[in-house]
C-alpha atoms as a PDB file:
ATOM      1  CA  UNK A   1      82.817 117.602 101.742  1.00  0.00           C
ATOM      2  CA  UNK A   2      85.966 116.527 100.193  1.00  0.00           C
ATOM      3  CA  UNK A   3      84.543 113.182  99.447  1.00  0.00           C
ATOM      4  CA  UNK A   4      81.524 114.733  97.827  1.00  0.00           C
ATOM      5  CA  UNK A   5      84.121 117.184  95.807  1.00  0.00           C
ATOM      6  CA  UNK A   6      86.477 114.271  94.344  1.00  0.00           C
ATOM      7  CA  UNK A   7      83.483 111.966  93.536  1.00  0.00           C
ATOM      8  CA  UNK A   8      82.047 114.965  91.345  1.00  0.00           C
ATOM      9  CA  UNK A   9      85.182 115.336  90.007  1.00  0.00           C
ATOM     10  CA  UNK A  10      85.774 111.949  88.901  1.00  0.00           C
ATOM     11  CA  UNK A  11      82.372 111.364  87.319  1.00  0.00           C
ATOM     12  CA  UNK A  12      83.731 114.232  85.152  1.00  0.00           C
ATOM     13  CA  UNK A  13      87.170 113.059  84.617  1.00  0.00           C
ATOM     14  CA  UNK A  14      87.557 113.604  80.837  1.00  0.00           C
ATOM     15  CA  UNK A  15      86.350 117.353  81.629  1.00  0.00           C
ATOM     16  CA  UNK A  16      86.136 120.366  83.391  1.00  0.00           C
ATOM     17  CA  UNK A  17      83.850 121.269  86.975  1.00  0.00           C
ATOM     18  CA  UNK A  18      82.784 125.068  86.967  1.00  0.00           C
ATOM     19  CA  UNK A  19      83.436 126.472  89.883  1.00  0.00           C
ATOM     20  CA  UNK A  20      79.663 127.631  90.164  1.00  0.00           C
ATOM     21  CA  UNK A  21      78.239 124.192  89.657  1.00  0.00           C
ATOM     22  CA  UNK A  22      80.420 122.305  92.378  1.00  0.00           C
ATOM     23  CA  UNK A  23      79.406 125.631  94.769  1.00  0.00           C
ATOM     24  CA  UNK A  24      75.496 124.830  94.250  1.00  0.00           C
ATOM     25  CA  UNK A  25      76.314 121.575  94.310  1.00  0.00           C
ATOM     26  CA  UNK A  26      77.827 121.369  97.645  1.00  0.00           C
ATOM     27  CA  UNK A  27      76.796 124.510  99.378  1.00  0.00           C
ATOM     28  CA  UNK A  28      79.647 126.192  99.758  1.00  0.00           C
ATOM     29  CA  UNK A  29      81.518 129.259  98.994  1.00  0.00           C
ATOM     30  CA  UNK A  30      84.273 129.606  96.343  1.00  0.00           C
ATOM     31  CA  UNK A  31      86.678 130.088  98.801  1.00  0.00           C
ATOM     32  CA  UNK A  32      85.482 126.653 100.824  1.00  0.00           C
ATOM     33  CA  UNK A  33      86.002 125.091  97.377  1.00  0.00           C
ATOM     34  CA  UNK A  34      89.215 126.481  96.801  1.00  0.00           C
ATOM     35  CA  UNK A  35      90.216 125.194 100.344  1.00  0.00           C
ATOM     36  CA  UNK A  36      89.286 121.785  99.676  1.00  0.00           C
ATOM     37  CA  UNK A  37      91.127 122.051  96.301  1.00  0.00           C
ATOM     38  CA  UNK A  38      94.084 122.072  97.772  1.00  0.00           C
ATOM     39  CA  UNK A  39      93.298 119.751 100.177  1.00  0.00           C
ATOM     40  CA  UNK A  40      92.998 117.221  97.297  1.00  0.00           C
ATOM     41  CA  UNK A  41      96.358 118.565  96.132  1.00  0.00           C
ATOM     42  CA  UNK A  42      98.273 117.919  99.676  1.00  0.00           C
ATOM     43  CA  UNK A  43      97.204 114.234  99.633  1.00  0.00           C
ATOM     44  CA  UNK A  44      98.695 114.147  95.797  1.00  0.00           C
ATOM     45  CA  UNK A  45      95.905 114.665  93.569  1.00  0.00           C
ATOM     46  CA  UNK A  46      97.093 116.933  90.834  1.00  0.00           C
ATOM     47  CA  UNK A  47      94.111 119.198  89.667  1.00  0.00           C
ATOM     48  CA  UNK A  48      94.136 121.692  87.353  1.00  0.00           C
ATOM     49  CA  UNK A  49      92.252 125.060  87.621  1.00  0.00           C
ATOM     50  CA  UNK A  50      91.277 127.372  84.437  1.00  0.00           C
ATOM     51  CA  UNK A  51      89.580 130.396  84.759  1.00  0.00           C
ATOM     52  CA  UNK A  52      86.227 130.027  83.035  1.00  0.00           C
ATOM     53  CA  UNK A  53      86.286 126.734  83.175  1.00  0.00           C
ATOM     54  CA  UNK A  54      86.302 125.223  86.468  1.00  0.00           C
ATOM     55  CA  UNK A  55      88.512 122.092  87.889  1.00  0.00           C
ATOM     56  CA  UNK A  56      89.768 118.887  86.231  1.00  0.00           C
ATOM     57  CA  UNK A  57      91.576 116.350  88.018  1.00  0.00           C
ATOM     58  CA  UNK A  58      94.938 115.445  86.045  1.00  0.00           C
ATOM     59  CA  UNK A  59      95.895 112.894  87.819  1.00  0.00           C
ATOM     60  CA  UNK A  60      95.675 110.458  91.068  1.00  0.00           C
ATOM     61  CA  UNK A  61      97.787 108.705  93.545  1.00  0.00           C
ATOM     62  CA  UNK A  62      97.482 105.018  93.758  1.00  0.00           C
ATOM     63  CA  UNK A  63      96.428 105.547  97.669  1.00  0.00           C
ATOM     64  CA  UNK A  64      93.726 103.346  99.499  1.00  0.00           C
ATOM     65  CA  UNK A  65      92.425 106.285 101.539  1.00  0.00           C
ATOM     66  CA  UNK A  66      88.564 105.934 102.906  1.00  0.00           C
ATOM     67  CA  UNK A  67      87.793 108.908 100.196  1.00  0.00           C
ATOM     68  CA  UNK A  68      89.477 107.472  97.072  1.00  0.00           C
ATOM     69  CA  UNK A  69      87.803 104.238  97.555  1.00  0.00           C
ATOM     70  CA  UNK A  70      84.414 105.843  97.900  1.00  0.00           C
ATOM     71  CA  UNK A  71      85.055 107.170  94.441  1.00  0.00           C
ATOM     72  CA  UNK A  72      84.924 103.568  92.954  1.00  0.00           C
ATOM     73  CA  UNK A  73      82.079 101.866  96.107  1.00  0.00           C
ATOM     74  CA  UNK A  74      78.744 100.219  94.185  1.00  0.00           C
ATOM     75  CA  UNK A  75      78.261  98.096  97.280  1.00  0.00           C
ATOM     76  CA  UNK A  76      75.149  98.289  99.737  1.00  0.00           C
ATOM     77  CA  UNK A  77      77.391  97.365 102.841  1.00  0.00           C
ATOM     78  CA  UNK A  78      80.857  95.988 101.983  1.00  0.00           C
ATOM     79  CA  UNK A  79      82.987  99.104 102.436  1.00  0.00           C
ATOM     80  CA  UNK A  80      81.163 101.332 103.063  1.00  0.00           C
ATOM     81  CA  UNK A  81      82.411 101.905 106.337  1.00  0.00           C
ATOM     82  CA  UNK A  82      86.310 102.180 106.410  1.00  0.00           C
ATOM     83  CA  UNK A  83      88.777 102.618 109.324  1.00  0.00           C
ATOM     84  CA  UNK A  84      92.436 103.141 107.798  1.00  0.00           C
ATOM     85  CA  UNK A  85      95.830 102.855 108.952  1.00  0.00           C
ATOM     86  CA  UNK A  86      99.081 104.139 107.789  1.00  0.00           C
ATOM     87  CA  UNK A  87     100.533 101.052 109.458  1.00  0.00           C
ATOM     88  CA  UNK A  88      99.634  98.395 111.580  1.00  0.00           C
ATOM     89  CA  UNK A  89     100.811  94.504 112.545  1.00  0.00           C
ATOM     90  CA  UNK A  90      97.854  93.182 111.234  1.00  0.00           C
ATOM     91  CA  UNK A  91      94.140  94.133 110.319  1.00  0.00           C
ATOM     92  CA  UNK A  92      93.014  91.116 111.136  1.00  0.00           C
ATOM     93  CA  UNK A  93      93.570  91.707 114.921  1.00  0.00           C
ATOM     94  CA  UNK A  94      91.692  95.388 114.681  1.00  0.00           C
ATOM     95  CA  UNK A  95      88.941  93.429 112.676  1.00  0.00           C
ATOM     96  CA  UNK A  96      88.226  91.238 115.288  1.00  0.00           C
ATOM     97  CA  UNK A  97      88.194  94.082 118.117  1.00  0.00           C
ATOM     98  CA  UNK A  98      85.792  95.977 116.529  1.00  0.00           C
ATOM     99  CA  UNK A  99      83.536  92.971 115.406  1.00  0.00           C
ATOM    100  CA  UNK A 100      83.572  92.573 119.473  1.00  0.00           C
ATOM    101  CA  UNK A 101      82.706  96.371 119.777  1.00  0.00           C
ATOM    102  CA  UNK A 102      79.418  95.976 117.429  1.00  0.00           C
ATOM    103  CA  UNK A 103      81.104  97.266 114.051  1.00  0.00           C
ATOM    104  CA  UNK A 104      78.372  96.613 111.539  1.00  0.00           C
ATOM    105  CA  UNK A 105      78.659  94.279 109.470  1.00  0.00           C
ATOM    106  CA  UNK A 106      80.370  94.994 106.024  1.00  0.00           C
ATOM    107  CA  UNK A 107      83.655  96.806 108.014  1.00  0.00           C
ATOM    108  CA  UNK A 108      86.684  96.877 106.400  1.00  0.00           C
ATOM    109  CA  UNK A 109      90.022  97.820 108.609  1.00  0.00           C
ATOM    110  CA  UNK A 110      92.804  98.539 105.533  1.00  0.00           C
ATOM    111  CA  UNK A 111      96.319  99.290 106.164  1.00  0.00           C
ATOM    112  CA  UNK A 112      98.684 101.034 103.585  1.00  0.00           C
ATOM    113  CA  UNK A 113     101.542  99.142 105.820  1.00  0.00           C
ATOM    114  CA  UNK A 114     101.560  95.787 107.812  1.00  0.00           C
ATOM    115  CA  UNK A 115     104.046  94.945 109.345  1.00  0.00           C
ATOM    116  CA  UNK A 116     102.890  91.144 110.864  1.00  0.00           C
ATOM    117  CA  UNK A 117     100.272  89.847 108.849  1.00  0.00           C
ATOM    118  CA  UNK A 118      98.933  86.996 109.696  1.00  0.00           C
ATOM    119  CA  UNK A 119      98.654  83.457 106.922  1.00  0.00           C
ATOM    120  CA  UNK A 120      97.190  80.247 107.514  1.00  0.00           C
ATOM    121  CA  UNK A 121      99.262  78.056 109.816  1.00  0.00           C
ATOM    122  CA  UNK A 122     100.753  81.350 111.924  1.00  0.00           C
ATOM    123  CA  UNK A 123     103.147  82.868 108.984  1.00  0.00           C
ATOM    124  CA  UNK A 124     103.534  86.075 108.185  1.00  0.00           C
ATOM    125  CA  UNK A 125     102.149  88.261 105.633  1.00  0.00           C
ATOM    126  CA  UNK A 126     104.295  91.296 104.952  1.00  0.00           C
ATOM    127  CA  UNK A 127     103.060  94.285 103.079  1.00  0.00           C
ATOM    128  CA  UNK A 128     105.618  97.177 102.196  1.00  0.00           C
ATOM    129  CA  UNK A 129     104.082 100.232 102.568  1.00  0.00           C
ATOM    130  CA  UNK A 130     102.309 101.579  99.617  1.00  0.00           C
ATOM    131  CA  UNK A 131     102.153  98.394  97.457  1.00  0.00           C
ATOM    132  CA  UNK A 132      99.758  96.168  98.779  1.00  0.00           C
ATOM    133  CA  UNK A 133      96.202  95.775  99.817  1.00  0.00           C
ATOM    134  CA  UNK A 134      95.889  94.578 103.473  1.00  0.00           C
ATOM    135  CA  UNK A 135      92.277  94.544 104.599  1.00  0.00           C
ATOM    136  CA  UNK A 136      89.913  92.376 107.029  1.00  0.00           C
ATOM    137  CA  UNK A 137      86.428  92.412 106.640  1.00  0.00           C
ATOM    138  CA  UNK A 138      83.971  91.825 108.901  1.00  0.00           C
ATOM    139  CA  UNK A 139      80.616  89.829 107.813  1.00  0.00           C
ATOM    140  CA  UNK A 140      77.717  88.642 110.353  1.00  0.00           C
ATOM    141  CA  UNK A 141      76.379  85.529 108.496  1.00  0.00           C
ATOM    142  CA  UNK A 142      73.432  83.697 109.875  1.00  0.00           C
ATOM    143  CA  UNK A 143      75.179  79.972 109.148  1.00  0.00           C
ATOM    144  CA  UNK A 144      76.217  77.618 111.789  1.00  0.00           C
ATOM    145  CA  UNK A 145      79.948  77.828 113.087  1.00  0.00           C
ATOM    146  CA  UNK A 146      80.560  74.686 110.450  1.00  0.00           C
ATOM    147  CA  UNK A 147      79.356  76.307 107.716  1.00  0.00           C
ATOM    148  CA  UNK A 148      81.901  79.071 108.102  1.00  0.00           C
ATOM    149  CA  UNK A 149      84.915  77.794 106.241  1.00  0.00           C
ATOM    150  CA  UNK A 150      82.789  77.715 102.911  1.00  0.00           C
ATOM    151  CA  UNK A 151      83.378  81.893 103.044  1.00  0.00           C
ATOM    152  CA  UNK A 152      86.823  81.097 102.347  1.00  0.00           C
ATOM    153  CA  UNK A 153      86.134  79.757  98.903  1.00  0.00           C
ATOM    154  CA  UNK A 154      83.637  82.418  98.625  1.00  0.00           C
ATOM    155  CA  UNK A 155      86.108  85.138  99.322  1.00  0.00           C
ATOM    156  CA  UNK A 156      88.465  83.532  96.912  1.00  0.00           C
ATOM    157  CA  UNK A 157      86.059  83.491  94.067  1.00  0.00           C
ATOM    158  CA  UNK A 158      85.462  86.860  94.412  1.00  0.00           C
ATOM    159  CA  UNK A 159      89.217  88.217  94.594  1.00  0.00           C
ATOM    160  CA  UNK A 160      89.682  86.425  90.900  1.00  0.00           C
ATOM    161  CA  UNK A 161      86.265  87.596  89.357  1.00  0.00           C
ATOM    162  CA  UNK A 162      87.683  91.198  90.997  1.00  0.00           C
ATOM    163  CA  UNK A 163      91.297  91.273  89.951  1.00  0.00           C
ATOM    164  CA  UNK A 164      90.030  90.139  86.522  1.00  0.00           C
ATOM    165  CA  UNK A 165      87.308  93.104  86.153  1.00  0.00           C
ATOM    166  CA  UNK A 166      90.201  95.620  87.031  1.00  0.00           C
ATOM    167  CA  UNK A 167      93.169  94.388  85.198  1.00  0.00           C
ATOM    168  CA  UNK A 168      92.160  91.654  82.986  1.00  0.00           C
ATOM    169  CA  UNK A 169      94.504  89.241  84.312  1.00  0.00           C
ATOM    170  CA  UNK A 170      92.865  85.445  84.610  1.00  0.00           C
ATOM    171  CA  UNK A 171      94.312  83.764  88.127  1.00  0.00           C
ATOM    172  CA  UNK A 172      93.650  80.414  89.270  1.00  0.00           C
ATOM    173  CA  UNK A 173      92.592  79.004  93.124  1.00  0.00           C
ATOM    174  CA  UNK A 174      94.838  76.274  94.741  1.00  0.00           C
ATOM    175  CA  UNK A 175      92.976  74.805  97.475  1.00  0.00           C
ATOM    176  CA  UNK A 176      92.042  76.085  99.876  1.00  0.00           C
ATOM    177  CA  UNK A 177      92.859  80.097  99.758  1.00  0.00           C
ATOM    178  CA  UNK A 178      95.793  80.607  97.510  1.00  0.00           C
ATOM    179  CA  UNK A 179      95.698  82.973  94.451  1.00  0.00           C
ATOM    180  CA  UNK A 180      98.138  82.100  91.958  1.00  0.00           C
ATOM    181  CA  UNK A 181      99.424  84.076  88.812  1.00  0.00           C
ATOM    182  CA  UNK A 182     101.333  82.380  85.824  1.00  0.00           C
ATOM    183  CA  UNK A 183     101.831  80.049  88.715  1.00  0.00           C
ATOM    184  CA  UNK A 184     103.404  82.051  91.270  1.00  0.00           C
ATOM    185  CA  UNK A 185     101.302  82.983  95.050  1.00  0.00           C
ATOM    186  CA  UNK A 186      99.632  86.877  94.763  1.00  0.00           C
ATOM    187  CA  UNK A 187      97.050  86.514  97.420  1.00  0.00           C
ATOM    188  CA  UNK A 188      96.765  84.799 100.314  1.00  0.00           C
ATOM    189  CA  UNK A 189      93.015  84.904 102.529  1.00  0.00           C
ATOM    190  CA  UNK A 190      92.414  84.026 106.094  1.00  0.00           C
ATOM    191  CA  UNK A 191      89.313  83.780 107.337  1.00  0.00           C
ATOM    192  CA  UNK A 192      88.907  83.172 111.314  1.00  0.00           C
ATOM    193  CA  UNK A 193      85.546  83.841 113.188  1.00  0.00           C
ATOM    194  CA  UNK A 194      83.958  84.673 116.726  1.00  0.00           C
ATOM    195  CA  UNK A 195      81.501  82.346 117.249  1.00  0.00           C
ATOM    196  CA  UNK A 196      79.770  79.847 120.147  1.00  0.00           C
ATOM    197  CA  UNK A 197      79.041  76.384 119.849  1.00  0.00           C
ATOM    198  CA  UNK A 198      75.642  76.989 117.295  1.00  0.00           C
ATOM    199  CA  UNK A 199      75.982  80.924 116.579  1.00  0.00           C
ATOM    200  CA  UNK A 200      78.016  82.953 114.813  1.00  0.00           C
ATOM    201  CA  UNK A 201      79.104  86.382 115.826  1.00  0.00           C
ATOM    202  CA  UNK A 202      81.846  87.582 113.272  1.00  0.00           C
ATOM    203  CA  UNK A 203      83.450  86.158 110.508  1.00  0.00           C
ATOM    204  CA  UNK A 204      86.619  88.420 109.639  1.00  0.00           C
ATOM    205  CA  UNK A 205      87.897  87.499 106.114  1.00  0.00           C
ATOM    206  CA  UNK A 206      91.748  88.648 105.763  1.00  0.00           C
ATOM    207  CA  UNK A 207      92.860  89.461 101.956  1.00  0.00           C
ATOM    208  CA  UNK A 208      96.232  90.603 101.501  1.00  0.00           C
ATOM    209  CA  UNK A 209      97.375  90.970  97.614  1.00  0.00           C
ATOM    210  CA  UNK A 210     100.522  91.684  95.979  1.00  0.00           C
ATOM    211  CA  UNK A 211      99.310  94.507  93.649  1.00  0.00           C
ATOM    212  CA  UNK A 212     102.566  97.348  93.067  1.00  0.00           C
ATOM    213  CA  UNK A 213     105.165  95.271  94.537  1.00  0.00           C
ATOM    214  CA  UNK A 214     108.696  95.083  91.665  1.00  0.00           C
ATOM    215  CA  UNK A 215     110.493  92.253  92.051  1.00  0.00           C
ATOM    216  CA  UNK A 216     113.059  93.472  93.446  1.00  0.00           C
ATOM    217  CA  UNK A 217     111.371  94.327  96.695  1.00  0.00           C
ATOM    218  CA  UNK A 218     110.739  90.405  97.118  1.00  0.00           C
ATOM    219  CA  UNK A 219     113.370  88.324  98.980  1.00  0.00           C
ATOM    220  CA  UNK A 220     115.577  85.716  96.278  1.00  0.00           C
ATOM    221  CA  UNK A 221     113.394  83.396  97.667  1.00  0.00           C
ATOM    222  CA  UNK A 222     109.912  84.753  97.353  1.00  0.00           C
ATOM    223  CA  UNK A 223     111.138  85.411  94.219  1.00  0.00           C
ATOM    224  CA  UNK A 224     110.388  81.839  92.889  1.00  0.00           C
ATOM    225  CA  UNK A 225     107.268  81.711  94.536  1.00  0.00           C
ATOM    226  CA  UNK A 226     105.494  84.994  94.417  1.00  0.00           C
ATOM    227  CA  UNK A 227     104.346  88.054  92.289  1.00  0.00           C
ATOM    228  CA  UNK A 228     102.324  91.075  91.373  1.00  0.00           C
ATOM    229  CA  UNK A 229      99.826  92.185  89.565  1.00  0.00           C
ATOM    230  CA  UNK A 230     102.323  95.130  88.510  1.00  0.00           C
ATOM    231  CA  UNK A 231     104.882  92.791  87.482  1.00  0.00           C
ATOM    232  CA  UNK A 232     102.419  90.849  85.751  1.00  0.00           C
ATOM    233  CA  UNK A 233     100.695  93.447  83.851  1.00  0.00           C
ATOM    234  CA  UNK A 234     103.829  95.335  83.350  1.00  0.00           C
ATOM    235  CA  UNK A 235     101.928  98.841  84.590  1.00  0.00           C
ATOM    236  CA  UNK A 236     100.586 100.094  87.984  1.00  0.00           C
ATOM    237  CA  UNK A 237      97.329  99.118  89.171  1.00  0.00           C
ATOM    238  CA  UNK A 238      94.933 100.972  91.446  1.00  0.00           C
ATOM    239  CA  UNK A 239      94.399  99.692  94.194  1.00  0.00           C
ATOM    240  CA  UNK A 240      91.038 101.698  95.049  1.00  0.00           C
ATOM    241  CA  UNK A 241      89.834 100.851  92.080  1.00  0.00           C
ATOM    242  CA  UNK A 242      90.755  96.748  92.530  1.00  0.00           C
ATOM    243  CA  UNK A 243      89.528  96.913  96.113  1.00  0.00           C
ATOM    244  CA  UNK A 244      86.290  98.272  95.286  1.00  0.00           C
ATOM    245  CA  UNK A 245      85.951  95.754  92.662  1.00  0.00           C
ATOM    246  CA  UNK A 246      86.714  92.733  95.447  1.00  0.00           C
ATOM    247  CA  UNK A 247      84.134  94.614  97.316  1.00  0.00           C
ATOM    248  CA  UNK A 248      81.441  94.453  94.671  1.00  0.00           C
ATOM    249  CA  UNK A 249      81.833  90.592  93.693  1.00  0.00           C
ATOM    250  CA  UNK A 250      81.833  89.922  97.157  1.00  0.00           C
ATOM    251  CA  UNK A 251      78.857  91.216  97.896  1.00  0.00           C
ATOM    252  CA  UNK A 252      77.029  89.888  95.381  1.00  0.00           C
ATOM    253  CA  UNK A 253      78.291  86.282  96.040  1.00  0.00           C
ATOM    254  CA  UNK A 254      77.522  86.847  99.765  1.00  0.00           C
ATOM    255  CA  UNK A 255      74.232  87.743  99.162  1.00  0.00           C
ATOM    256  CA  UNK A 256      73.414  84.711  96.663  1.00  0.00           C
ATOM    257  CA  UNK A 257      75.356  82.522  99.180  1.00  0.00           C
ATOM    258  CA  UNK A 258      72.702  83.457 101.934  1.00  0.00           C
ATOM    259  CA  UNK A 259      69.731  83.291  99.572  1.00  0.00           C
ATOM    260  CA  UNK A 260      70.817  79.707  98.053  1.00  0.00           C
ATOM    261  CA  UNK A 261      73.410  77.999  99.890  1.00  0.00           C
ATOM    262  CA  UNK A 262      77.257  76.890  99.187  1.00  0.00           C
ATOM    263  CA  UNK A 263      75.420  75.305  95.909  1.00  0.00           C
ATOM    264  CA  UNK A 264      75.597  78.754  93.833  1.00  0.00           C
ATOM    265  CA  UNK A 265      79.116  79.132  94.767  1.00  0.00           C
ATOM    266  CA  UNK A 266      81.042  75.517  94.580  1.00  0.00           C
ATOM    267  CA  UNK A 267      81.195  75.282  90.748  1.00  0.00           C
ATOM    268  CA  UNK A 268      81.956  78.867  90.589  1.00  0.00           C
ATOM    269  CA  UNK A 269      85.367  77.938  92.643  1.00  0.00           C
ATOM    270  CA  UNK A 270      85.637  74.622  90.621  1.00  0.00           C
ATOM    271  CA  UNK A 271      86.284  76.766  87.292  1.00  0.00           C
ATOM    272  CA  UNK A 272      88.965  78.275  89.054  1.00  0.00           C
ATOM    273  CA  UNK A 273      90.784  75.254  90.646  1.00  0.00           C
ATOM    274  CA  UNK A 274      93.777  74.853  89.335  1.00  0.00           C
ATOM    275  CA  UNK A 275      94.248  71.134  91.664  1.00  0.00           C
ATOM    276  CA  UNK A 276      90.727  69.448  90.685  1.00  0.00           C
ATOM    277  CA  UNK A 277      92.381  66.280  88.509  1.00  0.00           C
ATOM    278  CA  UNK A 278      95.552  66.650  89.286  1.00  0.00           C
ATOM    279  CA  UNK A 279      98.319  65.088  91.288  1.00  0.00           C
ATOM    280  CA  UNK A 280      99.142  66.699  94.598  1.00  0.00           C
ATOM    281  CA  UNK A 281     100.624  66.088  97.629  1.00  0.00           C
ATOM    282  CA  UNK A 282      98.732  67.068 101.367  1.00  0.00           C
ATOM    283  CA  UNK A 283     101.106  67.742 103.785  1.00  0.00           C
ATOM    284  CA  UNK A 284      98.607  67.646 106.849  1.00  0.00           C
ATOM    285  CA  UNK A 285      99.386  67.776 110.863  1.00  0.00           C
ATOM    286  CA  UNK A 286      98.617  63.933 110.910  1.00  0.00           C
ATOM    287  CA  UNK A 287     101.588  62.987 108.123  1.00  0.00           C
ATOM    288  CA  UNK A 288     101.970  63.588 104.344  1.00  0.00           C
ATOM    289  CA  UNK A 289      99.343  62.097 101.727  1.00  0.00           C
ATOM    290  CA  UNK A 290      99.638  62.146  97.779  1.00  0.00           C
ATOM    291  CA  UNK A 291      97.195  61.360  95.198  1.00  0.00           C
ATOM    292  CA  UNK A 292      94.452  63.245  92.711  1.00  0.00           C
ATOM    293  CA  UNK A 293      92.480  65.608  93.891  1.00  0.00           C
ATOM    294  CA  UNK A 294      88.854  64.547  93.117  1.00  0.00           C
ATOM    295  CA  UNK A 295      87.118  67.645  94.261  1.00  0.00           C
ATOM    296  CA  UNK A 296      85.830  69.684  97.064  1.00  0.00           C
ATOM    297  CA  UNK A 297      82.754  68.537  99.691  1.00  0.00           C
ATOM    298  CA  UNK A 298      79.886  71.091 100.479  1.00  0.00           C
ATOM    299  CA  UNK A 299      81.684  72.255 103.216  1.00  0.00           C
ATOM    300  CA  UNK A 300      84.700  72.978 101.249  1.00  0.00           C
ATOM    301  CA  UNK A 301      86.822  69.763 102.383  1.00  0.00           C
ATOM    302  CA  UNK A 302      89.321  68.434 100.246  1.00  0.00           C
ATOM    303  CA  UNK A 303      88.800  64.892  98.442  1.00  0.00           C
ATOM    304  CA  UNK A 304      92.255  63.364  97.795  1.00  0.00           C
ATOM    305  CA  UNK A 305      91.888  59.895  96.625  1.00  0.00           C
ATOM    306  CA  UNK A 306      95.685  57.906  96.944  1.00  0.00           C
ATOM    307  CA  UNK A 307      97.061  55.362  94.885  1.00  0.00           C
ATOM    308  CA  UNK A 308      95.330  52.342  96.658  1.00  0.00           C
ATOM    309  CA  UNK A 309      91.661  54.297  95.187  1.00  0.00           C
ATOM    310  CA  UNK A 310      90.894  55.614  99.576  1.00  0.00           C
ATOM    311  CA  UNK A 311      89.548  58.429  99.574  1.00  0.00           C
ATOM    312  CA  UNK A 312      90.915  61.004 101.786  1.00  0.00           C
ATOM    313  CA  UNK A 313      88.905  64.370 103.616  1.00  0.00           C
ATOM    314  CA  UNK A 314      91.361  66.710 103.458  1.00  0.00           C
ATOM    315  CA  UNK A 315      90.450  69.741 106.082  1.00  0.00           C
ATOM    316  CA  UNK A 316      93.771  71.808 106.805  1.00  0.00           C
ATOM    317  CA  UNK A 317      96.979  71.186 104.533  1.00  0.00           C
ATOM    318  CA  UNK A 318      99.509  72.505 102.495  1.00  0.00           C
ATOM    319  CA  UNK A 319      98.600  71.198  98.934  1.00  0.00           C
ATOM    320  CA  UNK A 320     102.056  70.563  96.514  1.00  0.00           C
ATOM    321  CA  UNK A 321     100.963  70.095  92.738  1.00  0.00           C
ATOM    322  CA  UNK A 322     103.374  66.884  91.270  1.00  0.00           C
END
């Protein structure tokens, strides 16, 4: 019911709600309306009531609960089921329980805090409470186990076409799942996956991105290499609205990705490379490799080609731009 009130609220944003219309509406009594009024209030909505009128929302915290999301959801799957947390270490491990559990597929576990996120090579991802998006979603693709890394690049296409639908702000990929801004890290994905030798149960696809953080709640040294969209765009973002907008491109990139292949989405995460052509170095588990990166495989690999013109498949690696 209070899901069903804010949405009708928000489609009429600009004006007011009679009382009467959101009663026939929903079913309910003025006095369940009322109730759920200042429901809306308690979890900081400010709405404003005039006799005669009806109800306006004035304005609307920049929270990521299940209900504010909804507001903003144009997916078929993606999202549409929700389990939130205040707080938690990490979404990622909560994902993958209840991906074991038979959560359908589409799940997304958000957390408003969390508190040991998990990045690629076992660091952590930390997100202050009430200034990031921390979510893991949960997708049941019919591909073979090998297959799965190419929803990395996927999920990375769609987090730039998404941050750039919400706040107009243009990022750039550096292989394989950093999202840079005016050169600095603002997202980082993980994507790990429950699978046997030729089937795949899970794939849960981690997205944590710096979207309210100021710059003073960075460390000196995260300083130099990280930012927000807030300190970017000089203005809060919301995050409902950005998250339902990862949501949406998602989707519709997961869906051409099953109908066509990694075909449809490879040049889509070429336009966004900012290492194709130029000089990097690959520090990888096996030793330290520079040259120009030449482009990605159909299976997302690397191709770093070194100064004596070898060709190198680059699978795991942190990637330094010269």
């Amino acid at each position: 019911m209070k899901e069903k009130l804010l949405e009708m609220l928000s489609e009429n944003e600009s004006g007011f709600v009679s009382g009467e219309k959101i009663s026939k509406h929903l079913g309910c009594s003025r006095t369940a309306i009322w109730k759920h009024i200042e429901e809306l209030r308690k979890s900081g909505y400010e709405v404003e009531a005039v006799p005669r009128k009806g109800y306006r929302i004035k304005t609307r915290p920049n929270t990521i609960s299940p209900h504010e999301i909804k507001v903003y959801l144009q997916t078929e799957k993606i999202g549409q089921e929700l389990t939130y947390h205040e707080s938690l270490p990490s979404t990622q491990e909560v994902a993958h329980r209840l991906a074991q559990e038979g959560a359908v597929e589409g799940h997304v576990v958000i957390a408003d805090e969390q508190t040991s996120g998990k990045g690629r090579l076992g660091r952590v991802w930390h997100s202050p409470i009430g200034t990031s998006i921390s979510m893991s979603i949960i997708l049941r693709p019919k591909v073979s186990p090998q297959k799965a890394p190419q929803l990395t690049l996927l999920a990375a296409v769609a987090v730039v076409r998404g941050i750039e639908k919400t706040t107009g702000l243009q990022c750039s990929i550096k292989w394989p799942n950093d999202i840079l801004l005016n050169g600095k890290k603002i997202v980082g994905i993980l994507t790990e996956m429950q699978s046997e030798p030729d089937y795949v149960h899970s794939v849960i696809i981690g997205i944590g991105i710096n979207v309210n953080h100021k710059r003073e709640q960075f460390s000196s040294e995260l300083r130099e290499i990280a930012t927000s969209l807030a300190i970017a765009k000089g203005e809060e973002v919301s995050r409902a609205k950005l998250m339902s907008s990862v949501f949406y491109e998602l989707e519709s990139l997961y869906e051409q990705y099953l109908l066509e292949g990694f075909d449809v989405i490879k040049p889509q995460w070429e336009s966004y490379a900012i290492s194709l052509g130029k000089r990097i170095v690959a520090r990888t588990i096996q030793g330290t490799i520079e040259g120009v990166a030449k482009g990605i495989t159909n299976d997302g690999v690397l191709l770093l080609e070194d100064d004596d013109q070898v060709v190198h498949q680059i699978y795991s690696a942190d990637i330094e731009i010269k």
